[in-house]
N, C-alpha and C. Protein backbone atom coordinates (compact mmCIF):
# COMPACT_ATOMS: atom_id res chain seq x y z
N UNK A 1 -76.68 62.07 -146.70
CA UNK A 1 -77.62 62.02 -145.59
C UNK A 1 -76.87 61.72 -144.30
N UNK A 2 -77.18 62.53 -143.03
CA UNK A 2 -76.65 62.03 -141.99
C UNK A 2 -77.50 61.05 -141.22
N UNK A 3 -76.77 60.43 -140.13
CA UNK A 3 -77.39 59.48 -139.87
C UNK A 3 -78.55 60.11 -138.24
N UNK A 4 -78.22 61.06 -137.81
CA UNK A 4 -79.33 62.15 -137.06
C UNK A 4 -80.65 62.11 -137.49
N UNK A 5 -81.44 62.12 -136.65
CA UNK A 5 -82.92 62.21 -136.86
C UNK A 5 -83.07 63.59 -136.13
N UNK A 6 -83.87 64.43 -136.69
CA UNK A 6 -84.16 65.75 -135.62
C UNK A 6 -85.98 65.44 -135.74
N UNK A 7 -86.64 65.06 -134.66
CA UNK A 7 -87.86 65.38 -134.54
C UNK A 7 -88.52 66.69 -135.00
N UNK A 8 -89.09 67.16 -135.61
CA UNK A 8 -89.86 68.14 -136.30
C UNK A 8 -91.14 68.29 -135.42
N UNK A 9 -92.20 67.17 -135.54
CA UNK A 9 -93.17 66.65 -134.81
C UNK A 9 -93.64 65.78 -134.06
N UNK A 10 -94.08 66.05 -133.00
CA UNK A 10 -94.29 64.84 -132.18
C UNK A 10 -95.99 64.23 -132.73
N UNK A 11 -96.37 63.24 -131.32
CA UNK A 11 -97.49 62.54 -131.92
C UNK A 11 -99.06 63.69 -131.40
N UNK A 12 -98.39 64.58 -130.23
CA UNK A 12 -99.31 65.04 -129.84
C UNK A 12 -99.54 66.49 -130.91
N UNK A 13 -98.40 67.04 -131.50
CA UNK A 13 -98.82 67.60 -132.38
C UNK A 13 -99.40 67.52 -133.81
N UNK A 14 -98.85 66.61 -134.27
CA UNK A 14 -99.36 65.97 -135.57
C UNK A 14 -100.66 65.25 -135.20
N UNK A 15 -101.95 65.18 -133.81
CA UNK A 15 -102.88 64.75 -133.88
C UNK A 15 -103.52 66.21 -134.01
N UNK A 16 -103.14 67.45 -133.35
CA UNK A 16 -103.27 68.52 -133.79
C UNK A 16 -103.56 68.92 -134.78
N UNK A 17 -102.39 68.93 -135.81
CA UNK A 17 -103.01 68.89 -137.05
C UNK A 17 -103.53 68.43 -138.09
N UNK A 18 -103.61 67.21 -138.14
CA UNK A 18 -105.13 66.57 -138.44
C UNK A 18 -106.45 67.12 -137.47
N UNK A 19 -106.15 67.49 -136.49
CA UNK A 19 -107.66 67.66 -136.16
C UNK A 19 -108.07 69.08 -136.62
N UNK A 20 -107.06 70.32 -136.87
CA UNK A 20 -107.38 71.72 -137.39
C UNK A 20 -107.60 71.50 -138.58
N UNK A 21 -106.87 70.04 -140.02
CA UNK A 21 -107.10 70.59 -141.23
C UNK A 21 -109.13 70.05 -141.35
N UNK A 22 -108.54 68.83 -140.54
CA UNK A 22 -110.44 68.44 -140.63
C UNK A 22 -111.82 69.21 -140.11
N UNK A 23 -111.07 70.30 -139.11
CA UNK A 23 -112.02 71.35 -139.73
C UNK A 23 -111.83 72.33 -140.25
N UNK A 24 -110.58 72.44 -141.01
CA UNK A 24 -110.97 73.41 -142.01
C UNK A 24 -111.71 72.43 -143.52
N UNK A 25 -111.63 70.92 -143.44
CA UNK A 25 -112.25 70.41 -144.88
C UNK A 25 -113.87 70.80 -144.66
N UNK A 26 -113.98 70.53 -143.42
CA UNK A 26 -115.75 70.43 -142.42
C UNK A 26 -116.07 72.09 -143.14
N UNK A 27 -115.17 73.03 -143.04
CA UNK A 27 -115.67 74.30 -142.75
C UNK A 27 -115.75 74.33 -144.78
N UNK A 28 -114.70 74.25 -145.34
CA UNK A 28 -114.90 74.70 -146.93
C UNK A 28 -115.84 73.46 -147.33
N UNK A 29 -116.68 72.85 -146.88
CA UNK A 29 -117.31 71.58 -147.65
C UNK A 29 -118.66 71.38 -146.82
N UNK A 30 -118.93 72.40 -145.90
CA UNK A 30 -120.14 71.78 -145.23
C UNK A 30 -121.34 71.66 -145.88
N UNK A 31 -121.77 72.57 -146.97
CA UNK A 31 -122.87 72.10 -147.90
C UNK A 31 -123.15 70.59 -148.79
N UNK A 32 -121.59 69.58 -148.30
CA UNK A 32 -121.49 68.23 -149.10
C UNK A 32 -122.22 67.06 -148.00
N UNK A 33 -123.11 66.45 -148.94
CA UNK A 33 -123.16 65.28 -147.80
C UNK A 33 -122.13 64.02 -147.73
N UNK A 34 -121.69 64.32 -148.83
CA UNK A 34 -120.45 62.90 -149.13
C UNK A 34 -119.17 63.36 -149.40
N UNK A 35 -117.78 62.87 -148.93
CA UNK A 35 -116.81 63.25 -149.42
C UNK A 35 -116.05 61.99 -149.46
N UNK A 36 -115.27 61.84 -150.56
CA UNK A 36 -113.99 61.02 -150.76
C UNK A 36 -112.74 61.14 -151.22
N UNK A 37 -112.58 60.48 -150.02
CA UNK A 37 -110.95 60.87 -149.05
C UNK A 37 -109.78 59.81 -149.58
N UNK A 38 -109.02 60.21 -150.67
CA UNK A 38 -107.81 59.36 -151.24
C UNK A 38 -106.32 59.24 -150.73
N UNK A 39 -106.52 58.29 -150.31
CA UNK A 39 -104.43 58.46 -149.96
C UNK A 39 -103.97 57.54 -150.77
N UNK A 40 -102.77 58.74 -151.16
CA UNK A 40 -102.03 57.97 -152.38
C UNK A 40 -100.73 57.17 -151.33
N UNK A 41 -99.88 56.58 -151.88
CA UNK A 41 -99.21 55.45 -151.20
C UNK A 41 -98.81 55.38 -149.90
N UNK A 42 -97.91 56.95 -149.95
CA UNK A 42 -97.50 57.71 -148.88
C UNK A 42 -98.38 57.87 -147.69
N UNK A 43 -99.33 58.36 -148.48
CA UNK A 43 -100.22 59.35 -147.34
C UNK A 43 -101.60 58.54 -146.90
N UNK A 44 -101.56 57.28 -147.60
CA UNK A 44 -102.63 56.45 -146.93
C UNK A 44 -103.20 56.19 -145.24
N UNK A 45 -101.88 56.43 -144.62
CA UNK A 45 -102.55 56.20 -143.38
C UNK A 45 -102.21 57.33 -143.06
N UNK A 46 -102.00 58.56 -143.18
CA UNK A 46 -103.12 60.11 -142.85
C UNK A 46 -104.14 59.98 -143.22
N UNK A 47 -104.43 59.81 -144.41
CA UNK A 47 -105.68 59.70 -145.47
C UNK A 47 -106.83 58.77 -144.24
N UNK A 48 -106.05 57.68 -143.42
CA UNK A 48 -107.30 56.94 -142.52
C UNK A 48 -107.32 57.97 -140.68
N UNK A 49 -106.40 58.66 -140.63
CA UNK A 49 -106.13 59.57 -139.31
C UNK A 49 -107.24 60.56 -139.54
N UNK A 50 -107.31 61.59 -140.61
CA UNK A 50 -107.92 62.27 -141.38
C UNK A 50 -109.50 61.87 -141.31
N UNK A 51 -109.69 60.84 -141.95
CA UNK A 51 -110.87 59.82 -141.67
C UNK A 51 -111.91 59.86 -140.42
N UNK A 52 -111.01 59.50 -139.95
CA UNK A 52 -111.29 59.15 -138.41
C UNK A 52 -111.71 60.22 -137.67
N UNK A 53 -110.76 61.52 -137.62
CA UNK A 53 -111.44 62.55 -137.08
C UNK A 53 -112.08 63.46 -138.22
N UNK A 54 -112.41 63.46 -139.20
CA UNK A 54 -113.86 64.37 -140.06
C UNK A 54 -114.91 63.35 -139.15
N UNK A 55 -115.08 61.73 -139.27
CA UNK A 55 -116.24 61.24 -138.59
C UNK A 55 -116.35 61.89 -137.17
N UNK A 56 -115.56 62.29 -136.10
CA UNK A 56 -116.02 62.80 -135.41
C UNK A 56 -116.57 64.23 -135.01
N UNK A 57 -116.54 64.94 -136.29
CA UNK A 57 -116.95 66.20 -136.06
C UNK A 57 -117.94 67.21 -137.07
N UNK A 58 -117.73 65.63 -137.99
CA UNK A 58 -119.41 66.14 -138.92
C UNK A 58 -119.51 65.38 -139.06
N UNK A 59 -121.24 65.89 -140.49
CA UNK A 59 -122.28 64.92 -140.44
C UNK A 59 -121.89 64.00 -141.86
N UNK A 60 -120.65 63.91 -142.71
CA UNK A 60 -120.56 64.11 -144.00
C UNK A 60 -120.30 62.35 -144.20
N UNK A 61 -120.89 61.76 -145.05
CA UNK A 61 -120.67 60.67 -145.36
C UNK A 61 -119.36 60.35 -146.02
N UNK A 62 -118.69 59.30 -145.72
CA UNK A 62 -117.23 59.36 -145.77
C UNK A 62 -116.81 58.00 -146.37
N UNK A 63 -115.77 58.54 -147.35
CA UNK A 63 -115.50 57.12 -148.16
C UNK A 63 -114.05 57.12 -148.18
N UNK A 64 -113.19 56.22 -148.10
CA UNK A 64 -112.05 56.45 -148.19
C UNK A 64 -111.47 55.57 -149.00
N UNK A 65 -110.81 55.35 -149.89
CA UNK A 65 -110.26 55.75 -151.17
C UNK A 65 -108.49 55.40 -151.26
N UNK A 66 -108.08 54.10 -151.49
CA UNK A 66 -106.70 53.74 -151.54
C UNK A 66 -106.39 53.96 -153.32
N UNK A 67 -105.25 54.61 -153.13
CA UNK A 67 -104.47 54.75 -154.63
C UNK A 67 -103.32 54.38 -154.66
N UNK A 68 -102.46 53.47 -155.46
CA UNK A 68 -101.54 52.47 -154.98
C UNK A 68 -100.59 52.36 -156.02
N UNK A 69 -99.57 52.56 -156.82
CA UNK A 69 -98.41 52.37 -157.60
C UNK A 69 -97.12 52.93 -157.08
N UNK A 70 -95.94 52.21 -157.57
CA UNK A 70 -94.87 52.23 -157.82
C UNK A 70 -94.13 53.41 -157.91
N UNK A 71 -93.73 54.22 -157.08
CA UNK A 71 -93.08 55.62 -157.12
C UNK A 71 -91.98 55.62 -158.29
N UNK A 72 -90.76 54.73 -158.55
CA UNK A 72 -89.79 54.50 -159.18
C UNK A 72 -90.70 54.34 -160.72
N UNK A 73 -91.70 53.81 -160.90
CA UNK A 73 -91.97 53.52 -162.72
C UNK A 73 -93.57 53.54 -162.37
N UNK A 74 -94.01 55.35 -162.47
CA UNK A 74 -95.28 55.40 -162.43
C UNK A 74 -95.73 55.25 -164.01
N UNK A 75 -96.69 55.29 -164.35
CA UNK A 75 -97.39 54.87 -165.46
C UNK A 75 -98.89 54.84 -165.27
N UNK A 76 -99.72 55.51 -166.45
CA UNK A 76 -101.05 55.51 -166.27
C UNK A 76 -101.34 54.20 -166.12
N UNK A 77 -100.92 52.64 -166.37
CA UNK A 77 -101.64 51.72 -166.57
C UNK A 77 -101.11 50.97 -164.58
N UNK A 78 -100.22 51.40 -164.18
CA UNK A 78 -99.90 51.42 -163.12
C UNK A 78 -100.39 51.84 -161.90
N UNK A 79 -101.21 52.53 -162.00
CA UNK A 79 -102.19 53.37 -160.83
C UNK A 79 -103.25 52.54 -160.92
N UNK A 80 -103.18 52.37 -159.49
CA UNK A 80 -104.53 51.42 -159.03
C UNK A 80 -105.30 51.85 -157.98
N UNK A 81 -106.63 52.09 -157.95
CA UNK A 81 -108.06 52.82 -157.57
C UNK A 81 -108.70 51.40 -156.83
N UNK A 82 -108.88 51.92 -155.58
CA UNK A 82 -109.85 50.45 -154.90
C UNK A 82 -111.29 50.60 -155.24
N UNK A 83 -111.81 52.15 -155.89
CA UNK A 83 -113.06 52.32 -155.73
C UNK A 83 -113.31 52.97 -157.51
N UNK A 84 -113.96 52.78 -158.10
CA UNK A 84 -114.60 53.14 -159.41
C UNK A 84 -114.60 54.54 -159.28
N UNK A 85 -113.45 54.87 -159.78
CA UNK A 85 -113.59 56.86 -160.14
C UNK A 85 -115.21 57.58 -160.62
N UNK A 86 -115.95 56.80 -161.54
CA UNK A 86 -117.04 57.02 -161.94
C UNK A 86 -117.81 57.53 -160.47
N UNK A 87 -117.63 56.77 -159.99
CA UNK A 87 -118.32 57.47 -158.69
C UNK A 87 -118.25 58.96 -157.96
N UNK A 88 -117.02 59.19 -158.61
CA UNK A 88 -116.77 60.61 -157.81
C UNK A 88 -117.24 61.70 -158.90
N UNK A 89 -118.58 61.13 -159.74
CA UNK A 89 -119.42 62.39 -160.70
C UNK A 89 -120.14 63.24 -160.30
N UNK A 90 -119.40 64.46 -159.90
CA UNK A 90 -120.22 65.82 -159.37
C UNK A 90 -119.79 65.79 -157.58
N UNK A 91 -118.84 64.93 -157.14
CA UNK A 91 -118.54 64.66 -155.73
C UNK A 91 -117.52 65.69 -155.22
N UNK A 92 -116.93 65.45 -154.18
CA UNK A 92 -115.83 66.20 -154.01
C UNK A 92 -114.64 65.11 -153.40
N UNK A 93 -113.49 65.30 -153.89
CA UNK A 93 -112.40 64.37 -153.94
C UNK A 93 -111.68 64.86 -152.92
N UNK A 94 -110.64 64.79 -152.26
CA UNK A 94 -109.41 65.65 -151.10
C UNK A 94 -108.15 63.95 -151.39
N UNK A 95 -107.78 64.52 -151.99
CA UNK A 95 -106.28 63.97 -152.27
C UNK A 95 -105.23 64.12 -150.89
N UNK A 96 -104.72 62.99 -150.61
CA UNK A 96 -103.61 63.14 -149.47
C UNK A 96 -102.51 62.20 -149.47
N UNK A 97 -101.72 63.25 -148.84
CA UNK A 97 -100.41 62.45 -148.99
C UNK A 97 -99.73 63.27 -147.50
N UNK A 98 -98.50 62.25 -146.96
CA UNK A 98 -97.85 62.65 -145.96
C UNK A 98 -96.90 63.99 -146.46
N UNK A 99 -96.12 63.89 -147.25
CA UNK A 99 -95.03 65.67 -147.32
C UNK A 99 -95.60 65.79 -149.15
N UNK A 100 -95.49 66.78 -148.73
CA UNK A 100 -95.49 67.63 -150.91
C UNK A 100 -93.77 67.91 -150.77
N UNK A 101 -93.71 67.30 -151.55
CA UNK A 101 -92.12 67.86 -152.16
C UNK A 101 -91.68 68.57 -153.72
N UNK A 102 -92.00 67.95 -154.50
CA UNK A 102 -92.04 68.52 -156.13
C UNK A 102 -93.87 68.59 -156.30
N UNK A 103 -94.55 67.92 -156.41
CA UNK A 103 -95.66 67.46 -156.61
C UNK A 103 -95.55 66.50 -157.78
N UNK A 104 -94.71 65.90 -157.95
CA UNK A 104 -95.27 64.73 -159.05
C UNK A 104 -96.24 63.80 -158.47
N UNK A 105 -95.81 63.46 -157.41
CA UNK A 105 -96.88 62.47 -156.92
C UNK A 105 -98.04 62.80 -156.94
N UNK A 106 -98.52 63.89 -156.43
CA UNK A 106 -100.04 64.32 -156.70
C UNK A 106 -100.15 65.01 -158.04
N UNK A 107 -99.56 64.48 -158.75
CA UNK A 107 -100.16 65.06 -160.20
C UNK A 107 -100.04 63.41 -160.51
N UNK A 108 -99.57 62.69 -160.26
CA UNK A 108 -100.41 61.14 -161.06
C UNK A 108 -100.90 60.27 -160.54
N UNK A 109 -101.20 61.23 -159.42
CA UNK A 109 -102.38 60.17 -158.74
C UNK A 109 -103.82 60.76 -159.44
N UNK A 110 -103.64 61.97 -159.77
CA UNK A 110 -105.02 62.72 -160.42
C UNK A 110 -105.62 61.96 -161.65
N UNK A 111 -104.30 60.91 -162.59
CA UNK A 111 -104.77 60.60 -163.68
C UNK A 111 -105.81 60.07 -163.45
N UNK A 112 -106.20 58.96 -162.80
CA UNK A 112 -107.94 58.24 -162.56
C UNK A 112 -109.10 59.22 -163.09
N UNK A 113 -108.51 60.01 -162.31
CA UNK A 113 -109.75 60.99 -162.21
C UNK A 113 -110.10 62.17 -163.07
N UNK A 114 -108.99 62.43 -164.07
CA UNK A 114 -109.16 63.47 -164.86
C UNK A 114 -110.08 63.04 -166.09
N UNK A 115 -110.89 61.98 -166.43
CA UNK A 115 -112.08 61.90 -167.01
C UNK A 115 -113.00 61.80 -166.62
N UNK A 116 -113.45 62.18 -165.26
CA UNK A 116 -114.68 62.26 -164.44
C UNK A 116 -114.80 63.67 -164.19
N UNK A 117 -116.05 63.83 -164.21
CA UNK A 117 -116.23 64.73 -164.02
C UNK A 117 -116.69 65.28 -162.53
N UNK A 118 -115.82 65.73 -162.16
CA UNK A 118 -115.83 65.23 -159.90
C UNK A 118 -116.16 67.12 -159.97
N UNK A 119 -116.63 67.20 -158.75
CA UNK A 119 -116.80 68.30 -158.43
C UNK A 119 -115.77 69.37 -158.06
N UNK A 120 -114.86 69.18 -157.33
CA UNK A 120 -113.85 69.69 -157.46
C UNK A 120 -112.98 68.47 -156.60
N UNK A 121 -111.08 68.89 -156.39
CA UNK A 121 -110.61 67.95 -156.12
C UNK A 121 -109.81 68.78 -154.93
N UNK A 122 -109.36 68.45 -154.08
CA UNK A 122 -108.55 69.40 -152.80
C UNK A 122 -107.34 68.70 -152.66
N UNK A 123 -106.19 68.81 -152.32
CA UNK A 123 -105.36 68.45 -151.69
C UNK A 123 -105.03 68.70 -150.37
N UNK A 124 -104.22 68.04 -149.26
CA UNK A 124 -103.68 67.62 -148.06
C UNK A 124 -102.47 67.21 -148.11
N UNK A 125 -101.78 67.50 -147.26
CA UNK A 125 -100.51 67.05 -146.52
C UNK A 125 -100.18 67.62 -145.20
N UNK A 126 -99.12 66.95 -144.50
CA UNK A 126 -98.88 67.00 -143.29
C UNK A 126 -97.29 68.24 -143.34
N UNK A 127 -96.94 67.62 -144.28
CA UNK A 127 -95.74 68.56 -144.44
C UNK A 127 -96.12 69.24 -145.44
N UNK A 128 -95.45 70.24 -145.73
CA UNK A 128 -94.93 70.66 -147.11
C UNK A 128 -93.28 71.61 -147.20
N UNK A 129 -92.91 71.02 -148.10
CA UNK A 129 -91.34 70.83 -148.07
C UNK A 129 -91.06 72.02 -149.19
N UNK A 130 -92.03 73.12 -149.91
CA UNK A 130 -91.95 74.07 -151.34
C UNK A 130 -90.68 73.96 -151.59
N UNK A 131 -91.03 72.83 -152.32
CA UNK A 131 -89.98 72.38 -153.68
C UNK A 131 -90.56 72.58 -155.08
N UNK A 132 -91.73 73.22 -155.11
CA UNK A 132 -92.61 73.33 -156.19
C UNK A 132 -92.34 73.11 -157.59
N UNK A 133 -91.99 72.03 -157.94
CA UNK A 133 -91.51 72.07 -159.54
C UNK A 133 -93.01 71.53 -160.58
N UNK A 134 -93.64 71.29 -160.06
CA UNK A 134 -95.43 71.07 -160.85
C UNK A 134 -96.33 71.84 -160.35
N UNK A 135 -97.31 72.24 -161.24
CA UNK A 135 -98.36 73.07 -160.63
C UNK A 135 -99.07 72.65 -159.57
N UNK A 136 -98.57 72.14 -158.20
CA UNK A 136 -99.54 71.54 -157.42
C UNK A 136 -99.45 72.43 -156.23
N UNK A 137 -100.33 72.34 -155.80
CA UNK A 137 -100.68 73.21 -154.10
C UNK A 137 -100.74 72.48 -153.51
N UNK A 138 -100.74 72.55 -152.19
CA UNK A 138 -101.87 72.24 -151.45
C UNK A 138 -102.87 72.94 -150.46
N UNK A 139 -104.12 72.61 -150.53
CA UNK A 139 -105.23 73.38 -149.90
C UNK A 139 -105.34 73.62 -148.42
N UNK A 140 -104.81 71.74 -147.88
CA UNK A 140 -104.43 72.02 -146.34
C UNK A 140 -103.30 71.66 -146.22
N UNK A 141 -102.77 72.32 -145.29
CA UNK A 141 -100.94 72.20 -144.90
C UNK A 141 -100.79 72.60 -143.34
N UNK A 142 -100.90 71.05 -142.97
CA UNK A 142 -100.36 70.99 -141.32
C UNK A 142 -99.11 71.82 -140.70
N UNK A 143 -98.11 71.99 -141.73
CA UNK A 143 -96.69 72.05 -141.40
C UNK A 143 -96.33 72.66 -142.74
N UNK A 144 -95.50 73.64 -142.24
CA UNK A 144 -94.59 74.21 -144.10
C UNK A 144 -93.32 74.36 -142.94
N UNK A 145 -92.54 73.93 -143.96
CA UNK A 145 -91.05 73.71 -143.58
C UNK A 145 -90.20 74.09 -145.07
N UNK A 146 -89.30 74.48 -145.14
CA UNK A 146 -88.52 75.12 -146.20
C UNK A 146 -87.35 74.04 -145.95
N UNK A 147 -86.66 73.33 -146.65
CA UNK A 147 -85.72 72.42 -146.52
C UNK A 147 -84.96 72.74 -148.15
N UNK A 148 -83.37 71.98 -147.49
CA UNK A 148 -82.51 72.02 -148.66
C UNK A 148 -83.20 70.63 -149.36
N UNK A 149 -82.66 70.43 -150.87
CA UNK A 149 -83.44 69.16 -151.62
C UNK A 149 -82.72 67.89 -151.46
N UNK A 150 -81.32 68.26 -150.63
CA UNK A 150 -80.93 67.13 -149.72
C UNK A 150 -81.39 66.34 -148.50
N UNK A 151 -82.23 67.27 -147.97
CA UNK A 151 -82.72 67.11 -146.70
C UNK A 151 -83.95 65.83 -147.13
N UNK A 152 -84.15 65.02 -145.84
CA UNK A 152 -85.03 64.18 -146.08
C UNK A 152 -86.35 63.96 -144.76
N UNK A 153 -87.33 63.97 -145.40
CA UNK A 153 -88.51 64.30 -144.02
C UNK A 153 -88.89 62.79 -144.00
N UNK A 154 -89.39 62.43 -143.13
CA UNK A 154 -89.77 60.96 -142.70
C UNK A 154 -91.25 61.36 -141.76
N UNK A 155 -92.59 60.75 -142.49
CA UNK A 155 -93.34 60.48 -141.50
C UNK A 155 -93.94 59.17 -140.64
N UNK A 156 -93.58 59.00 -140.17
CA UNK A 156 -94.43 58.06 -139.15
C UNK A 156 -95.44 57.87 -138.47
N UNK A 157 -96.40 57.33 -138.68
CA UNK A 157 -98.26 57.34 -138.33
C UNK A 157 -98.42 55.75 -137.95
N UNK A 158 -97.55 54.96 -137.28
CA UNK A 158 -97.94 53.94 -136.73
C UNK A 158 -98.25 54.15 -135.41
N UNK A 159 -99.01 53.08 -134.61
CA UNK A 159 -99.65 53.20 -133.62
C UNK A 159 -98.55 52.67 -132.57
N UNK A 160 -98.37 53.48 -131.37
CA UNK A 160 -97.19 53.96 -130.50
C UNK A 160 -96.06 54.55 -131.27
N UNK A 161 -96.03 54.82 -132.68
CA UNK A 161 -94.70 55.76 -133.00
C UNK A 161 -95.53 56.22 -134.16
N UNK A 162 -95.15 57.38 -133.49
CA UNK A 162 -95.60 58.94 -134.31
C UNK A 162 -94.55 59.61 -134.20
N UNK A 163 -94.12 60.30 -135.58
CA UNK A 163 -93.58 61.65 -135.71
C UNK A 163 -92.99 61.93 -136.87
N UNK A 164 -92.54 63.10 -137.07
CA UNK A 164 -92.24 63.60 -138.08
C UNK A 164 -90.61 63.76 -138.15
N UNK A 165 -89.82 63.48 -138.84
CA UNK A 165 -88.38 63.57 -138.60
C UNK A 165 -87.60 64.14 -139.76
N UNK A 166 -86.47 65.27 -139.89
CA UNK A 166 -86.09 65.70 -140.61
C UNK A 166 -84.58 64.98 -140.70
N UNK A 167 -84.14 64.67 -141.47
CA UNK A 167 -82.32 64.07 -141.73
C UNK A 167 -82.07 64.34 -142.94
């Protein structure tokens, strides 16, 4: 890794795209009155950016949804849900995370939920890095960037520092 940061995104664009994927969730989901919105470790505070602007541009009742383990030693008994999966019976879920890189991460954050019977489940990210080694997509994608598997993306979503950085 070098020690260079190359900005990718700034803060005024990355509010950009959160505000285009939230209406494209508004536009594929407007028949829902409820949706719940998960960020897994990474992508938790998109998952509340995200949040923030669906409330301002529909009518959809909004729940948001922390999912929380250990990247280094995931494990089904390791994933932790702030909200009773049971709840999301016949709902619609949108999974988020800051970059897709392989997709492992969003394939075990799904475990909670793969005995409920949810209406369907969407994914989000801000990046996506197609490194595709698991069957995962994603549905919205702020940013596609093609990177070597050396390369390392960094997001930042704190308040006065935003951006996206490639090294």
């Amino acid at each position: 890794m070098t020690d260079t940061k190359n900005e990718i995104l700034n803060e005024q664009q990355i509010r950009q795209k959160i505000s285009r994927i939230a209406y494209e969730i508004y536009e594929h989901n407007y028949l829902e009155k409820k949706l719940y919105i998960a960020g897994i470790p990474s992508g938790y505070s998109l998952a509340k950016l995200l949040v923030a602007e669906l409330k301002k541009i529909s009518p959809f009742e909004i729940t948001l949804i922390k999912i929380d383990f250990n990247r280094e030693k995931i494990s089904a008994d390791s994933i932790k849900v702030d909200y009773s999966p049971q709840e999301l019976k016949g709902k619609v879920l949108i999974l988020v995370d800051d970059v897709l890189h392989t997709g492992k991460t969003f394939l075990h954050s799904l475990r909670p939920f793969l005995d409920v019977n949810v209406k369907k489940i969407e994914t989000v990210v801000l990046v996506n890095r197609s490194h595709k080694l698991f069957p995962i997509s994603a549905d919205y994608t702020g940013y596609e960037l093609s990177t070597t598997l050396k390369d390392h993306i960094e997001v930042v979503l704190e308040p006065g520092k935003f951006g996206v950085f490639l090294y």
